[in-house]
PDB file of N, CA and C in Angstrom:
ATOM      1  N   UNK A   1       4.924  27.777   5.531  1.00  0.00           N
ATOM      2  CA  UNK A   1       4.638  26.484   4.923  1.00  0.00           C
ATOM      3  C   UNK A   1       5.848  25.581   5.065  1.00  0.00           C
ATOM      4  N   UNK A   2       5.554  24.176   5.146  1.00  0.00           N
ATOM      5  CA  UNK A   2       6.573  23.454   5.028  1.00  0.00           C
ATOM      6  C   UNK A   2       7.392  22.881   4.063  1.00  0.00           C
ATOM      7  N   UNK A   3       8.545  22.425   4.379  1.00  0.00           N
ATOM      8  CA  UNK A   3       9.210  22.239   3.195  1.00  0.00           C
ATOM      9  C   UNK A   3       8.863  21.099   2.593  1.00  0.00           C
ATOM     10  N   UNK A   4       9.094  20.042   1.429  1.00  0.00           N
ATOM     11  CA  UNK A   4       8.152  18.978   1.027  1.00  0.00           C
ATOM     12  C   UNK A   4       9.705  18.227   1.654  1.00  0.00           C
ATOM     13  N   UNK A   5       9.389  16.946   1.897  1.00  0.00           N
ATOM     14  CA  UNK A   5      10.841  15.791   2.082  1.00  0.00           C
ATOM     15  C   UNK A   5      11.478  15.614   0.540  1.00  0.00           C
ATOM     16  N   UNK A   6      12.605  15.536   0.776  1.00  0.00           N
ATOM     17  CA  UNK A   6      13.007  15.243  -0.757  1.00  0.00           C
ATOM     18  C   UNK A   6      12.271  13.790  -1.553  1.00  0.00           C
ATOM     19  N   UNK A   7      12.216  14.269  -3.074  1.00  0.00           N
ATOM     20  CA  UNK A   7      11.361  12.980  -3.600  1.00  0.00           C
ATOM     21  C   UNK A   7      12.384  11.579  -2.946  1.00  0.00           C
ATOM     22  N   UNK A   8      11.988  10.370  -3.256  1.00  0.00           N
ATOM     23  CA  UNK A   8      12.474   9.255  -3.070  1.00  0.00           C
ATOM     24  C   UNK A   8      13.148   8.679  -4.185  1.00  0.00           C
ATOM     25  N   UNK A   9      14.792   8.452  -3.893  1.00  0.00           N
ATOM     26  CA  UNK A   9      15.377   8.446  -4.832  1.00  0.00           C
ATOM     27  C   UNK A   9      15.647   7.118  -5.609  1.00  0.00           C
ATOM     28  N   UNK A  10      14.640   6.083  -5.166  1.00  0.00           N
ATOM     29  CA  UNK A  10      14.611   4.606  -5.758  1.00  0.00           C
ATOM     30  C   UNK A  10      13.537   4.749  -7.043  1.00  0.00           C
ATOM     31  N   UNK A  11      12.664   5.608  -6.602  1.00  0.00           N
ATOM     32  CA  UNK A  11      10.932   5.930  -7.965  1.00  0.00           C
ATOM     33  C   UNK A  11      11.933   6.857  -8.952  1.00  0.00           C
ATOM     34  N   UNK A  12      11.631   6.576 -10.343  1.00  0.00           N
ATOM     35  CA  UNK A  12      11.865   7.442 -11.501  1.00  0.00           C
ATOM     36  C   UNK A  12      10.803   8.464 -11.325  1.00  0.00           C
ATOM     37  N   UNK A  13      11.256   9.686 -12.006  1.00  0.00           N
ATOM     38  CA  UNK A  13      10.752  10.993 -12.311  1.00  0.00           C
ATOM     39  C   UNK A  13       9.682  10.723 -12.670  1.00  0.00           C
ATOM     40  N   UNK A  14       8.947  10.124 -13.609  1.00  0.00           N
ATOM     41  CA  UNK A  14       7.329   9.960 -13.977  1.00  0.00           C
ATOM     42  C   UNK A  14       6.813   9.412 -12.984  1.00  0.00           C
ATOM     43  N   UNK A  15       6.915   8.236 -12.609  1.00  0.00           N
ATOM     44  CA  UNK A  15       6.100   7.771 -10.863  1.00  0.00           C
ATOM     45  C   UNK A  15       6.021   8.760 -10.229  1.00  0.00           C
ATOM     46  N   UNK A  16       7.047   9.178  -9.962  1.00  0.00           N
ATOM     47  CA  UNK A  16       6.818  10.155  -8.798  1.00  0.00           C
ATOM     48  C   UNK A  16       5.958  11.269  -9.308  1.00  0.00           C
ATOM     49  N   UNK A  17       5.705  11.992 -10.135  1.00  0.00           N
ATOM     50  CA  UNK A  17       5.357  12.800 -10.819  1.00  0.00           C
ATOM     51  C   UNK A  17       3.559  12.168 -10.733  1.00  0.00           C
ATOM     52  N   UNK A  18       3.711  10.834 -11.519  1.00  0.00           N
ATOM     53  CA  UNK A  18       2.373  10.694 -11.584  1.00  0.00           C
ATOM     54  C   UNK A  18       1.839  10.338  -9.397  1.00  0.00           C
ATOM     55  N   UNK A  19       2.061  10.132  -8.902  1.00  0.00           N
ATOM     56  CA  UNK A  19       2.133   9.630  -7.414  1.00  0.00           C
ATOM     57  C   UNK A  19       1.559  11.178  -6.669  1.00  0.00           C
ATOM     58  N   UNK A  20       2.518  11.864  -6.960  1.00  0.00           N
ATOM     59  CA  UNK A  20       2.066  13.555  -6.872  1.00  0.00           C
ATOM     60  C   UNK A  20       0.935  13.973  -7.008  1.00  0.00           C
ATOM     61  N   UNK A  21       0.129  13.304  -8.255  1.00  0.00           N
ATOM     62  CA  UNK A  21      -0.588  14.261  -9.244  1.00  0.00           C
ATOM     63  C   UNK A  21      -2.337  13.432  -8.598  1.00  0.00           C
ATOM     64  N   UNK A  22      -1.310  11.773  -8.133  1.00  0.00           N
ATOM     65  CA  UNK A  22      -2.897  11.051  -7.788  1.00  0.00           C
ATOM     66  C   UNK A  22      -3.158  11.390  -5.826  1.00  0.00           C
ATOM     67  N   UNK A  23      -1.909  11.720  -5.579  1.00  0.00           N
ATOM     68  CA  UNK A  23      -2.097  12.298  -4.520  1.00  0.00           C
ATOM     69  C   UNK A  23      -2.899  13.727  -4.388  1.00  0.00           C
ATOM     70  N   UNK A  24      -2.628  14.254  -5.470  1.00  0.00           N
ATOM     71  CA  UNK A  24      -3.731  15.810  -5.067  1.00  0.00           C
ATOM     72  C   UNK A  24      -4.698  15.733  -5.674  1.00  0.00           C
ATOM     73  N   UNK A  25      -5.092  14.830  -6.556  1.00  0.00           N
ATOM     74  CA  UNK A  25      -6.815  14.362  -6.514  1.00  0.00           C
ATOM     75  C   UNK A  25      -6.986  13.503  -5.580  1.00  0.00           C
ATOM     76  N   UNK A  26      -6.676  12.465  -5.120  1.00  0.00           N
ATOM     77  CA  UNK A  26      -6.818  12.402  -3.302  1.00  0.00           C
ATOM     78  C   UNK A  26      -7.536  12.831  -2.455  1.00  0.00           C
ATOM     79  N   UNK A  27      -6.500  14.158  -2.332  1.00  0.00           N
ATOM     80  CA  UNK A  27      -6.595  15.139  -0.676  1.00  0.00           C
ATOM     81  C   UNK A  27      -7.781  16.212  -1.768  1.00  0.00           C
ATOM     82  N   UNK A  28      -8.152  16.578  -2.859  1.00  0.00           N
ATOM     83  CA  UNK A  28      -9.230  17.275  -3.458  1.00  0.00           C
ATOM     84  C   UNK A  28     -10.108  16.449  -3.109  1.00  0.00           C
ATOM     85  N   UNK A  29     -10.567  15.007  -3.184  1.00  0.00           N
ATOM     86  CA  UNK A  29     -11.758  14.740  -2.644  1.00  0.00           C
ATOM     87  C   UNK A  29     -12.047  14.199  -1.526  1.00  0.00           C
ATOM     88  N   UNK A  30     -11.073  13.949  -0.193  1.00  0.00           N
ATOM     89  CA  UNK A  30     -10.701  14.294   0.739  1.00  0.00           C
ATOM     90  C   UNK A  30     -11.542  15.312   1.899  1.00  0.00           C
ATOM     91  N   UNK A  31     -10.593  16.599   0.557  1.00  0.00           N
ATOM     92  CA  UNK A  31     -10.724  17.608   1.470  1.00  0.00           C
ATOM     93  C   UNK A  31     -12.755  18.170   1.730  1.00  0.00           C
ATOM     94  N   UNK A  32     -13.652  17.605   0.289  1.00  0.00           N
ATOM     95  CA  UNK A  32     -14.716  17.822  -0.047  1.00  0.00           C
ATOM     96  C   UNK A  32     -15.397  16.806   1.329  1.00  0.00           C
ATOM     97  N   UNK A  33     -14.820  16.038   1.669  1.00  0.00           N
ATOM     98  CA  UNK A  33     -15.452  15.027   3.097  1.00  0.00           C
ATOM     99  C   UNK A  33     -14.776  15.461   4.531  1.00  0.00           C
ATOM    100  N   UNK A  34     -14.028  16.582   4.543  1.00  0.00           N
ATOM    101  CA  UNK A  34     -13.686  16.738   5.691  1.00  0.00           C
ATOM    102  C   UNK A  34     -14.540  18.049   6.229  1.00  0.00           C
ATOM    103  N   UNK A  35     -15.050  18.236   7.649  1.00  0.00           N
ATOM    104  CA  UNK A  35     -15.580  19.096   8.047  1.00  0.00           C
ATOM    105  C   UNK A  35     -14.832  20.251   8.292  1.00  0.00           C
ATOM    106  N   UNK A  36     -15.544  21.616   7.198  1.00  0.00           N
ATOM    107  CA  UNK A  36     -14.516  22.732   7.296  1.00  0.00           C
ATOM    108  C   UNK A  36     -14.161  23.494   8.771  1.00  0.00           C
ATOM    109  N   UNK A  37     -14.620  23.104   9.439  1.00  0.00           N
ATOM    110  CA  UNK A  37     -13.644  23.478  10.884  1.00  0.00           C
ATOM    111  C   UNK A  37     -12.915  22.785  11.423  1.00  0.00           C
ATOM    112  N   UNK A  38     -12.729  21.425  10.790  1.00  0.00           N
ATOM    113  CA  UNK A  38     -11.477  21.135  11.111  1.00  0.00           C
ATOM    114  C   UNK A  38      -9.817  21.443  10.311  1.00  0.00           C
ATOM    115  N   UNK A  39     -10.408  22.022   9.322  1.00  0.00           N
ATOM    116  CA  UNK A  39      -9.243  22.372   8.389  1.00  0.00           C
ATOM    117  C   UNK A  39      -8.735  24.076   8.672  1.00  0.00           C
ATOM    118  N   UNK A  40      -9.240  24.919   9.757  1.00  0.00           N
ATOM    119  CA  UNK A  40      -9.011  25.642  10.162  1.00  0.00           C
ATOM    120  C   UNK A  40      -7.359  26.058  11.204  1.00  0.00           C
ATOM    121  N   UNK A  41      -7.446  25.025  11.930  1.00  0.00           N
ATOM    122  CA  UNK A  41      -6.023  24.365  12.497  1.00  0.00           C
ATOM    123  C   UNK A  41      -5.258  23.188  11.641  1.00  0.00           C
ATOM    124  N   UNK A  42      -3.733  23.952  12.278  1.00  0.00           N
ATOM    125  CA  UNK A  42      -2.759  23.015  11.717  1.00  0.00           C
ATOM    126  C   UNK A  42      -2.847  21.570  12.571  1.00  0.00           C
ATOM    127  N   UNK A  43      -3.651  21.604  13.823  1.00  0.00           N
ATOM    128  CA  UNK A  43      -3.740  20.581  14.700  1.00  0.00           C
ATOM    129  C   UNK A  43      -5.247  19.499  14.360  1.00  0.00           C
ATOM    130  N   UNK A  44      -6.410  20.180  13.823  1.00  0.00           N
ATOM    131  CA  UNK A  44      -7.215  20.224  13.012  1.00  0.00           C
ATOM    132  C   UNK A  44      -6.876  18.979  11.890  1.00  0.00           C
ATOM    133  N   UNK A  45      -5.933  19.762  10.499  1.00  0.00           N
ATOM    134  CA  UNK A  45      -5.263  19.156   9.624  1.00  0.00           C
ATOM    135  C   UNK A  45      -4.672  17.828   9.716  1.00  0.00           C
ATOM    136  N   UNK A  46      -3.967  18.122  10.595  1.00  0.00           N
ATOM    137  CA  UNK A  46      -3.803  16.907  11.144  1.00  0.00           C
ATOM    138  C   UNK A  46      -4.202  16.081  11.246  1.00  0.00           C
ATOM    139  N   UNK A  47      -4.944  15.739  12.540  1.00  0.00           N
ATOM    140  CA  UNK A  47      -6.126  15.183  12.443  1.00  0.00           C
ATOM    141  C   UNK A  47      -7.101  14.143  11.457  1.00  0.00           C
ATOM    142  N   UNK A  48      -7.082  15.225  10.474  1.00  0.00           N
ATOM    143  CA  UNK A  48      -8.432  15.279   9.196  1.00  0.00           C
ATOM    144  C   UNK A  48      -7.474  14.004   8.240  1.00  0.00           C
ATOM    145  N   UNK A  49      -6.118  14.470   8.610  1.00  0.00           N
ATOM    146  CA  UNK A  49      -5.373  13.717   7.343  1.00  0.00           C
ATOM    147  C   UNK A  49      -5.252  12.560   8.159  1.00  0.00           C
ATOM    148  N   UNK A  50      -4.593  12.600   9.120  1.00  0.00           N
ATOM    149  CA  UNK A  50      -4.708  11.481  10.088  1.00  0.00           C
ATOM    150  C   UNK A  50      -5.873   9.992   9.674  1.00  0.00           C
ATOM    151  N   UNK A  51      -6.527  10.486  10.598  1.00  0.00           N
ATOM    152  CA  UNK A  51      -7.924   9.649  10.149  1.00  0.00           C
ATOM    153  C   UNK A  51      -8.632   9.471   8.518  1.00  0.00           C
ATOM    154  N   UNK A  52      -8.354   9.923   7.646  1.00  0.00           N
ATOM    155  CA  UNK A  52      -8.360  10.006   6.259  1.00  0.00           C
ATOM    156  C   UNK A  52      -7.408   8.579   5.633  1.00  0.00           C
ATOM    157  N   UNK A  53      -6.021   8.816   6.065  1.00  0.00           N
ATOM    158  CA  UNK A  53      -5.326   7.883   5.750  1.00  0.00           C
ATOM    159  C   UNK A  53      -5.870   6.435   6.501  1.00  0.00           C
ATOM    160  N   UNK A  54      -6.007   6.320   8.290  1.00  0.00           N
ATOM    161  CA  UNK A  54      -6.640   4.995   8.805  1.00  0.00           C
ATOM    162  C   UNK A  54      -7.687   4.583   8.264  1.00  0.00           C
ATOM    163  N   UNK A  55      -8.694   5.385   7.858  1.00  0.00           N
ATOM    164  CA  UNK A  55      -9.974   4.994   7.540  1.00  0.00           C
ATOM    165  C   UNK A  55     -10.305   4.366   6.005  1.00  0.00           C
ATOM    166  N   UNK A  56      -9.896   5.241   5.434  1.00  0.00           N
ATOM    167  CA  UNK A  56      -9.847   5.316   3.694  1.00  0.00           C
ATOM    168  C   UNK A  56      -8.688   4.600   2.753  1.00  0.00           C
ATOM    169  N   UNK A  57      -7.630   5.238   3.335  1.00  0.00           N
ATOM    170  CA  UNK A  57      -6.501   5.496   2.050  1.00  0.00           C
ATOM    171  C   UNK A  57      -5.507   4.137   2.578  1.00  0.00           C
ATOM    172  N   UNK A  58      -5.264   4.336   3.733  1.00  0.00           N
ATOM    173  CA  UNK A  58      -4.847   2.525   4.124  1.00  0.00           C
ATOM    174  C   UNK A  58      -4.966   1.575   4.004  1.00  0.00           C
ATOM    175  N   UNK A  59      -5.729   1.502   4.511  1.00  0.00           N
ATOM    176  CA  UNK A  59      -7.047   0.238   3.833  1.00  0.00           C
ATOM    177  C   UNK A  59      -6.885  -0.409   2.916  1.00  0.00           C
ATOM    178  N   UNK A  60      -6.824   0.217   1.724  1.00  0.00           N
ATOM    179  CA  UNK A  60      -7.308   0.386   0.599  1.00  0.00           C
ATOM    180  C   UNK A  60      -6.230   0.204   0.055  1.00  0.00           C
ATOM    181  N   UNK A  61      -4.539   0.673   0.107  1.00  0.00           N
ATOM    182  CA  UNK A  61      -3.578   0.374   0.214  1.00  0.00           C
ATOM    183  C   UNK A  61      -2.839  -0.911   0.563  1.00  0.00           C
ATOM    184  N   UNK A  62      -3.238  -1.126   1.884  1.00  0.00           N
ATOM    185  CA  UNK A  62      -2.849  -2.318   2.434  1.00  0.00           C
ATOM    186  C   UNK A  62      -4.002  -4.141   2.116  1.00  0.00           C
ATOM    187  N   UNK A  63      -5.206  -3.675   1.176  1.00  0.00           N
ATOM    188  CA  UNK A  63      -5.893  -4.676   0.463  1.00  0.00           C
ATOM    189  C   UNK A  63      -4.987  -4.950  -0.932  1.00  0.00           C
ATOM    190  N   UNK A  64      -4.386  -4.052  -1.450  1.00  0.00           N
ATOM    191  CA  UNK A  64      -3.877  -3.814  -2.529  1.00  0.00           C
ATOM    192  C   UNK A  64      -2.880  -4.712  -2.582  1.00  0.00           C
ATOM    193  N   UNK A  65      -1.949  -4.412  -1.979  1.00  0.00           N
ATOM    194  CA  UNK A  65      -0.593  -4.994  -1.295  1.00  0.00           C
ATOM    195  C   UNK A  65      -0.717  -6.034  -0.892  1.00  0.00           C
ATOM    196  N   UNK A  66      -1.636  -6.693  -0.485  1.00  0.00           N
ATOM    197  CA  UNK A  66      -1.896  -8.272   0.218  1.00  0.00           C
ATOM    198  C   UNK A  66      -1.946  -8.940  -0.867  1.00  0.00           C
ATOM    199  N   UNK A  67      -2.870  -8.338  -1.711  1.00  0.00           N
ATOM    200  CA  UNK A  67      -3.302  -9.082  -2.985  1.00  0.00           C
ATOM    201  C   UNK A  67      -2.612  -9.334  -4.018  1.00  0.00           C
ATOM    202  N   UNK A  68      -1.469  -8.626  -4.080  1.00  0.00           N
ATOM    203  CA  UNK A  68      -0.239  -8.675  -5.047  1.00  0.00           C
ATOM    204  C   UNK A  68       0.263  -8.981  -4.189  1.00  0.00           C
ATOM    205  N   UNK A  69       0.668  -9.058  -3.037  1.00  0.00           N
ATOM    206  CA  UNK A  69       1.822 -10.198  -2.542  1.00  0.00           C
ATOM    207  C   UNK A  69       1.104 -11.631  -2.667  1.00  0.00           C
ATOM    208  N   UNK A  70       0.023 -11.950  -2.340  1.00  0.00           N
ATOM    209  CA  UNK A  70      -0.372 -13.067  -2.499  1.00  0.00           C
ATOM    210  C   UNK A  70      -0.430 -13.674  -4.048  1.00  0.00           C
ATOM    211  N   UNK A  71      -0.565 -13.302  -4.975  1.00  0.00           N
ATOM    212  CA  UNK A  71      -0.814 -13.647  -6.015  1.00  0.00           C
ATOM    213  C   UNK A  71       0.711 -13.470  -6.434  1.00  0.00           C
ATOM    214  N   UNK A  72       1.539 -12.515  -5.845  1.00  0.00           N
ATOM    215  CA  UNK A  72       3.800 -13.173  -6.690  1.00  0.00           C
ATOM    216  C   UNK A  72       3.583 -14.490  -5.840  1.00  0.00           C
ATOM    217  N   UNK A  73       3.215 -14.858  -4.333  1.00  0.00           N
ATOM    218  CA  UNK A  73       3.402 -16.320  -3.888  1.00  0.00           C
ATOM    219  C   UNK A  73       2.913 -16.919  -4.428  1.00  0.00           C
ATOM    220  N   UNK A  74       1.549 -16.867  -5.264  1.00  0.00           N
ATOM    221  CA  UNK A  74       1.022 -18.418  -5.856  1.00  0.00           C
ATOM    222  C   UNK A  74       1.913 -18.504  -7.329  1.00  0.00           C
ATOM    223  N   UNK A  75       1.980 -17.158  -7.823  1.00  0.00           N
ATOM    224  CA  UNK A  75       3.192 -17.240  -9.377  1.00  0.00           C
ATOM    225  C   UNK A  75       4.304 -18.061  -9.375  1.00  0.00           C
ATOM    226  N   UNK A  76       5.048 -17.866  -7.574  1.00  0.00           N
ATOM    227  CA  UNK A  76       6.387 -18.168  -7.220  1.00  0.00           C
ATOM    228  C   UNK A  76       5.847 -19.685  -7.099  1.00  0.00           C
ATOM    229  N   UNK A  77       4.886 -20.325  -6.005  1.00  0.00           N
ATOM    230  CA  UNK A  77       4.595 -21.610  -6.051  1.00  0.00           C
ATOM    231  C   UNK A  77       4.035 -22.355  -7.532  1.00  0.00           C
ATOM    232  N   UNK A  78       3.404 -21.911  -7.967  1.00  0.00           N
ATOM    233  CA  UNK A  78       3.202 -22.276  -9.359  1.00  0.00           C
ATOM    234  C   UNK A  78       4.258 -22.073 -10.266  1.00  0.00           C
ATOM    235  N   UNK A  79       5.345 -21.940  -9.955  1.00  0.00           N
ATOM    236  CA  UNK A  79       6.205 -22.239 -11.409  1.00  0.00           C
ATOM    237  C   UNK A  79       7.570 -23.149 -10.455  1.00  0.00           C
ATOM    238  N   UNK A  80       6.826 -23.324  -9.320  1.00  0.00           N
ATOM    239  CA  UNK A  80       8.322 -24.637  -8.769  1.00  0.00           C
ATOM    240  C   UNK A  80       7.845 -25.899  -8.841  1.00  0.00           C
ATOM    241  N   UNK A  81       8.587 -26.423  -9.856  1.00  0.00           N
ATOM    242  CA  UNK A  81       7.986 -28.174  -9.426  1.00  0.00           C
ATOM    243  C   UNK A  81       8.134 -28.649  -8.844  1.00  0.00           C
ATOM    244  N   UNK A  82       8.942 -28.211  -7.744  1.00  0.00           N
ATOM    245  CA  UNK A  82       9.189 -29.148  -6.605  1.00  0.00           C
ATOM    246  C   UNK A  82       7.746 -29.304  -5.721  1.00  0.00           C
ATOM    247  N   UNK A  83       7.166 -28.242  -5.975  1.00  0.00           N
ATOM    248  CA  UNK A  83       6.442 -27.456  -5.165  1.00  0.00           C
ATOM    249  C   UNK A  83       5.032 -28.682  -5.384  1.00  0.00           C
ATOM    250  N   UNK A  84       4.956 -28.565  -7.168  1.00  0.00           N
ATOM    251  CA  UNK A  84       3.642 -29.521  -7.282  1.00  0.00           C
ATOM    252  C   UNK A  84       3.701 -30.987  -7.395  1.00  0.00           C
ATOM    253  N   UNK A  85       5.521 -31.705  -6.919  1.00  0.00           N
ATOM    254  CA  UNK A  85       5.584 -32.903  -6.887  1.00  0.00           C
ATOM    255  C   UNK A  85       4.845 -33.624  -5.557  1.00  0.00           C
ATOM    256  N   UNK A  86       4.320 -34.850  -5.806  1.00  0.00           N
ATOM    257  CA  UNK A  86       4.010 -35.560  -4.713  1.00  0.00           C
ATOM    258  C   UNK A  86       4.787 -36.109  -3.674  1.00  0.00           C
TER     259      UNK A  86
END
């Protein structure tokens, strides 16, 4: 088995902890949509996680992230008056 990467040392102990915990309910329902012969190989696995993350978990991620960056820019434009002078 592999070794895990060390946690990331900018997240406090509870994030990470909770990040962990939403990650393996995740890959548990995940793993319930992946076809069990592909989880047979480590090349397989791969794969399964691979396309899991493009399809699903990215996505879904990167809608997230747009949407909170867009909404600190309208916070940031909405509180400059320069911004709403004529």
């Amino acid at each position: 088995m592999q070794e895990q990467p060390p946690p990331d040392p900018s997240m406090d102990a509870e994030k990470l902890a909770k990040v962990q915990a939403h990650a393996a309910a995740i890959a548990a329902l995940l793993y319930e949509e992946t076809d069990p012969e592909q989880v047979k190989t480590l090349e397989g696995i791969e794969q399964a996680i691979r396309g899991h993350l493009l399809e699903t978990v990215g996505p879904q991620m990167a809608d997230f992230l747009s949407k909170r960056a867009a909404a600190q820019a309208q916070d940031a434009n909405g509180e400059s008056k320069a911004s709403s002078e004529p």
